[in-house]
Each structure stands twice: as structure tokens, then as C-alpha cells.
N, C-alpha and C. Protein backbone atom coordinates (compact mmCIF):
# COMPACT_ATOMS: atom_id res chain seq x y z
N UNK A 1 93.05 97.43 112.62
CA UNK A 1 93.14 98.64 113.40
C UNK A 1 91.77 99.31 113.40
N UNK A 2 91.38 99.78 114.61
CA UNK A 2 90.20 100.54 114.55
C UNK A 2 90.10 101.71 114.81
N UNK A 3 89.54 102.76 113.96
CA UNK A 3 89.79 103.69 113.37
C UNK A 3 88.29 104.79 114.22
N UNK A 4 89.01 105.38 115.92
CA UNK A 4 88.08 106.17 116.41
C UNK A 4 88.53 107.73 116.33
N UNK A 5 87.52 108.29 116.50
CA UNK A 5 87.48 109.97 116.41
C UNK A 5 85.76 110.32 117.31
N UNK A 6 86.48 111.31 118.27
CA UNK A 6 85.33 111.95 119.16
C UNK A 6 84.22 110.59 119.80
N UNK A 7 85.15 109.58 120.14
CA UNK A 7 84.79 108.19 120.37
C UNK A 7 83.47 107.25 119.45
N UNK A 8 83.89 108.15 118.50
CA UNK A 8 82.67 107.33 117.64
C UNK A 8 83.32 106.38 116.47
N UNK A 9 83.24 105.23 115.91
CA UNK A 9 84.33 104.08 115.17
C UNK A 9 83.91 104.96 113.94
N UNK A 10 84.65 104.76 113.01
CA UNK A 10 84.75 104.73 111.57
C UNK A 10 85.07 103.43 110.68
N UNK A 11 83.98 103.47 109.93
CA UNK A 11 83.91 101.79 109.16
C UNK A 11 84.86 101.66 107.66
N UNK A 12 85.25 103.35 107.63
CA UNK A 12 85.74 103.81 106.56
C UNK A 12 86.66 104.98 106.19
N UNK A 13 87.22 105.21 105.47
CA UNK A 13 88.10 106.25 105.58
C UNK A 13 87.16 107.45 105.13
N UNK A 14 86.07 106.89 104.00
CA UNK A 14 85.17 108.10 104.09
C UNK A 14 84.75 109.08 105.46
N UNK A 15 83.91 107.78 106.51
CA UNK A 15 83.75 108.07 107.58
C UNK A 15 84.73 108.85 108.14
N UNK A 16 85.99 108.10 108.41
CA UNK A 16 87.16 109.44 109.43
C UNK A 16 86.94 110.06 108.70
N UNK A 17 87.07 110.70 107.83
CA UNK A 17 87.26 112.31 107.46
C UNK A 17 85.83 112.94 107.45
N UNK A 18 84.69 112.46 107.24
CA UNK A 18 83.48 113.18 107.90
C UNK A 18 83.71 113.43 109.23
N UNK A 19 83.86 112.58 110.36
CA UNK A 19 84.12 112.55 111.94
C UNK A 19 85.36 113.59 112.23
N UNK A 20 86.13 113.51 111.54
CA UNK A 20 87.51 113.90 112.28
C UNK A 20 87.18 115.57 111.31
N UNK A 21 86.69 115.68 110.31
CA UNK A 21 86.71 116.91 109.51
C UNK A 21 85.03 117.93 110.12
N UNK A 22 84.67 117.22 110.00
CA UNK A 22 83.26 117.32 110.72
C UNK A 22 82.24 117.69 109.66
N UNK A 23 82.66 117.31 108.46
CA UNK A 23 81.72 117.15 107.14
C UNK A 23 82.00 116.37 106.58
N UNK A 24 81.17 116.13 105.36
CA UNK A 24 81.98 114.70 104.61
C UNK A 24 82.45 115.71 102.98
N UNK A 25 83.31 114.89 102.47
CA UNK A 25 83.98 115.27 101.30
C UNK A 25 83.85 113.61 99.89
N UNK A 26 83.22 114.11 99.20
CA UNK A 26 82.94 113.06 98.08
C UNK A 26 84.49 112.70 97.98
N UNK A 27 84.91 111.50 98.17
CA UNK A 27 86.10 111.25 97.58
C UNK A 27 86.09 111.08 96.23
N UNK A 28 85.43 110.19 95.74
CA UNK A 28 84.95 110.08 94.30
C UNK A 28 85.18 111.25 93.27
N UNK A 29 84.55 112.19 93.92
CA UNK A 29 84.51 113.31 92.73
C UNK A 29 86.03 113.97 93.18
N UNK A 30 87.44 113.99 93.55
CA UNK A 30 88.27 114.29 94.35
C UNK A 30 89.39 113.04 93.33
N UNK A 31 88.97 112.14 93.66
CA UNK A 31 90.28 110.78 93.50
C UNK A 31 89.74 109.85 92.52
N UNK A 32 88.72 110.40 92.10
CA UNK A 32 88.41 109.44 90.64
C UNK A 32 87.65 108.09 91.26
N UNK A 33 87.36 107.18 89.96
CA UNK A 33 86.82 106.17 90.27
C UNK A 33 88.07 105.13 89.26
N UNK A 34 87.92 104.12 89.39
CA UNK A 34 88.95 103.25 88.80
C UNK A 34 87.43 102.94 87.27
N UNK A 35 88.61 102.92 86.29
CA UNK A 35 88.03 102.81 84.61
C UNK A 35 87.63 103.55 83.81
N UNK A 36 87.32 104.68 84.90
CA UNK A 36 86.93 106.04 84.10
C UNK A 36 87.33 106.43 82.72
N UNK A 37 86.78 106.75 81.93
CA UNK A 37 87.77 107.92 80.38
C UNK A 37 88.50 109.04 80.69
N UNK A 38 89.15 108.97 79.72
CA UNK A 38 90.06 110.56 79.74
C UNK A 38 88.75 111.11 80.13
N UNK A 39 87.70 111.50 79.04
CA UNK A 39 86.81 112.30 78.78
C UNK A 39 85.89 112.48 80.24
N UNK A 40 85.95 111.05 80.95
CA UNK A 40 84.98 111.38 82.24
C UNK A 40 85.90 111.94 83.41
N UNK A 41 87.41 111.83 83.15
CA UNK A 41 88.23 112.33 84.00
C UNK A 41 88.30 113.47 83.93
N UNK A 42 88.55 114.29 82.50
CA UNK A 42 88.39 116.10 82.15
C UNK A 42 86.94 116.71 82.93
N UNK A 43 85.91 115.85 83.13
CA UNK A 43 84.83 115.91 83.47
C UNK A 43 84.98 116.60 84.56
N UNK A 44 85.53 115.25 85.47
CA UNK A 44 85.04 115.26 87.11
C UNK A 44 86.00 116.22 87.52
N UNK A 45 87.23 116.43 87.00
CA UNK A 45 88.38 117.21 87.73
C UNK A 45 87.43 118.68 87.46
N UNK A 46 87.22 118.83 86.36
CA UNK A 46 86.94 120.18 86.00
C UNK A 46 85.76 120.85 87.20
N UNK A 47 84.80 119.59 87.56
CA UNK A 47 83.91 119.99 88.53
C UNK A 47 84.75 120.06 89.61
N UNK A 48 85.77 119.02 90.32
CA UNK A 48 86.00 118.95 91.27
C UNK A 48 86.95 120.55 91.56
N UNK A 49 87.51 121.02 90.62
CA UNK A 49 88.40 122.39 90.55
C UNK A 49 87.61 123.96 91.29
N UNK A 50 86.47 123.41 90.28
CA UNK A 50 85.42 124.80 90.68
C UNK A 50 84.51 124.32 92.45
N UNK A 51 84.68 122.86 92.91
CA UNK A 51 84.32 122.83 94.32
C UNK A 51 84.96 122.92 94.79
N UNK A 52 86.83 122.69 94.48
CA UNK A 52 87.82 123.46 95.32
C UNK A 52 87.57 124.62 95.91
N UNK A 53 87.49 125.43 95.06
CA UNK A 53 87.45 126.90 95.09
C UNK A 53 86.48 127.64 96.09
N UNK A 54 85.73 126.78 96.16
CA UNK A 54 84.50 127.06 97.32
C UNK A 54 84.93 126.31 98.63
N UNK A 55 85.53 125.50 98.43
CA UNK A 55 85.93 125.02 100.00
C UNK A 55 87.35 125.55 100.76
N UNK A 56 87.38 125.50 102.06
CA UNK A 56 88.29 126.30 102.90
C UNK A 56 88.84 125.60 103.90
N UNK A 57 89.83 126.23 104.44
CA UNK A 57 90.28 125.29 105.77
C UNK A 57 90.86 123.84 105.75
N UNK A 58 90.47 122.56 106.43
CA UNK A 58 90.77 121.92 106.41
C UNK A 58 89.91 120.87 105.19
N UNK A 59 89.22 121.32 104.87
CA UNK A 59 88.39 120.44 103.41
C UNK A 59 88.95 120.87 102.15
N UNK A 60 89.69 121.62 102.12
CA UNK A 60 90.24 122.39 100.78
C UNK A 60 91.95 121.56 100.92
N UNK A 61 92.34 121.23 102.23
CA UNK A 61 93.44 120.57 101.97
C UNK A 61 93.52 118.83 101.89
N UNK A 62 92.23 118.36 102.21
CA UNK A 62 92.23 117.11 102.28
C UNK A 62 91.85 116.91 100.90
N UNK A 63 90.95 117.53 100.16
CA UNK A 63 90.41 118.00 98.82
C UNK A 63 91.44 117.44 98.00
N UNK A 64 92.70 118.36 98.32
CA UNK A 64 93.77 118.69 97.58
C UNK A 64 94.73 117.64 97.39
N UNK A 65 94.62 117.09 98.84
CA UNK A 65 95.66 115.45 98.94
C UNK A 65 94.68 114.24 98.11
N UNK A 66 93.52 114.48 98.30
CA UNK A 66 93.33 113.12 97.50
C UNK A 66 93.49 113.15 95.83
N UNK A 67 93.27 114.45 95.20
CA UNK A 67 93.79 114.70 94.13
C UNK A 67 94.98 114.86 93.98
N UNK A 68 96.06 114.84 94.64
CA UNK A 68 97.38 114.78 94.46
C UNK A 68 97.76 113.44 94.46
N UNK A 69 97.54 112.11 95.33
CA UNK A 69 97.17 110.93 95.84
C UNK A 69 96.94 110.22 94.37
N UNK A 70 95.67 110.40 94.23
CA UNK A 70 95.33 110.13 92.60
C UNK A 70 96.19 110.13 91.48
N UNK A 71 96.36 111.36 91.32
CA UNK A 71 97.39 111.76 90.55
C UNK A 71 98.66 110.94 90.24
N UNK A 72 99.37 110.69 91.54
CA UNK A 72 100.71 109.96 91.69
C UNK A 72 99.91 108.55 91.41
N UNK A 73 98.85 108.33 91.60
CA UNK A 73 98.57 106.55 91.64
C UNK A 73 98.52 106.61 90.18
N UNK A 74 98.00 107.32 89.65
CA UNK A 74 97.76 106.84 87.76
C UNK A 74 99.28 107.00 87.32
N UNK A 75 100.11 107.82 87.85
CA UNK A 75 101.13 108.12 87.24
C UNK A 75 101.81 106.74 87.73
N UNK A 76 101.98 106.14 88.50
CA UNK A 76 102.36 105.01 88.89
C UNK A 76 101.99 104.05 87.79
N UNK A 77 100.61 103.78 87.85
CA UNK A 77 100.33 102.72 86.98
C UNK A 77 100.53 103.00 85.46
N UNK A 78 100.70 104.06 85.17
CA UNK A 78 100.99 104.55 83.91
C UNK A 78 102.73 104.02 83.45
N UNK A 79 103.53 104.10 84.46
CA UNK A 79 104.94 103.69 84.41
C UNK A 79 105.19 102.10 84.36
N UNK A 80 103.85 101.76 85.16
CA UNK A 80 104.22 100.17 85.84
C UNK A 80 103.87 99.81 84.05
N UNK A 81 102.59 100.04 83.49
CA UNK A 81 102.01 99.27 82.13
C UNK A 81 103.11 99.68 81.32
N UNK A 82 103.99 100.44 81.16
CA UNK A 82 105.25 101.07 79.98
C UNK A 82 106.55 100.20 79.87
């Protein structure tokens, strides 16, 4: 499937949401990276909390879904390894 916005392609989901949001949003610092530590996870959330707070509109809710997203995926794999 190919993935256009304001007729320009997206190679990535990063991309749509720069194109379609009309900025880009670190997913990374948002949805984690896979292997991370507790300790680098208390990290990044803690930053990612206080760049919540500064963002608005539609970046504060996409923000919000990929940390929710995240969330349910570890909790997933947390059930699947138990």
C-alpha cells in the first residue's frame, strides 16, 4: 500500500505523520526502542512527559497514542513470556 498525503509518498510511518501532521514527532523518544532498561525507559518517558506538556493539538495526541501503543505492546509481551 502506498502511503500519500498532500500528494507527496511517505516511505514511512515516521514520514506520514511529519506530512499529514505537518511536523515530525521523534517516535523513539514516544514508543521506546526495543532492549532498552527499566532504567533507560524511566529515562526517556520522563523526558518524553515534560515534551508532552509543551506540545498541543494534534502532536500532543499522536504523542499520546504512541505511548499508549507501547505501553499495551510491552504489556503484551510481558503476558506472552509469563
Amino acid at each position: 500500500m502506498k502511503l500519500i498525503v498532500a500528494g507527496q509518498d511517505a516511505a514511512t510511518p515516521d514520514e506520514f505523520a511529519e506530512l499529514a501532521l505537518g511536523f515530525g514527532v521523534d517516535a523513539e523518544l514516544f514508543a521506546g526502542v526495543e532492549g532498552e532498561s527499566a532504567e533507560q525507559q524511566r529515562a526517556r518517558l520522563d523526558v518524553a512527559h515534560e515534551v508532552l506538556r509543551d506540545l498541543d493539538g494534534p502532536a500532543a495526541r499522536f504523542a499520546s497514542g504512541l505511548m499508549r501503543k507501547a505501553e499495551r505492546r510491552r504489556v503484551l509481551t510481558w503476558k506472552a513470556a509469563a
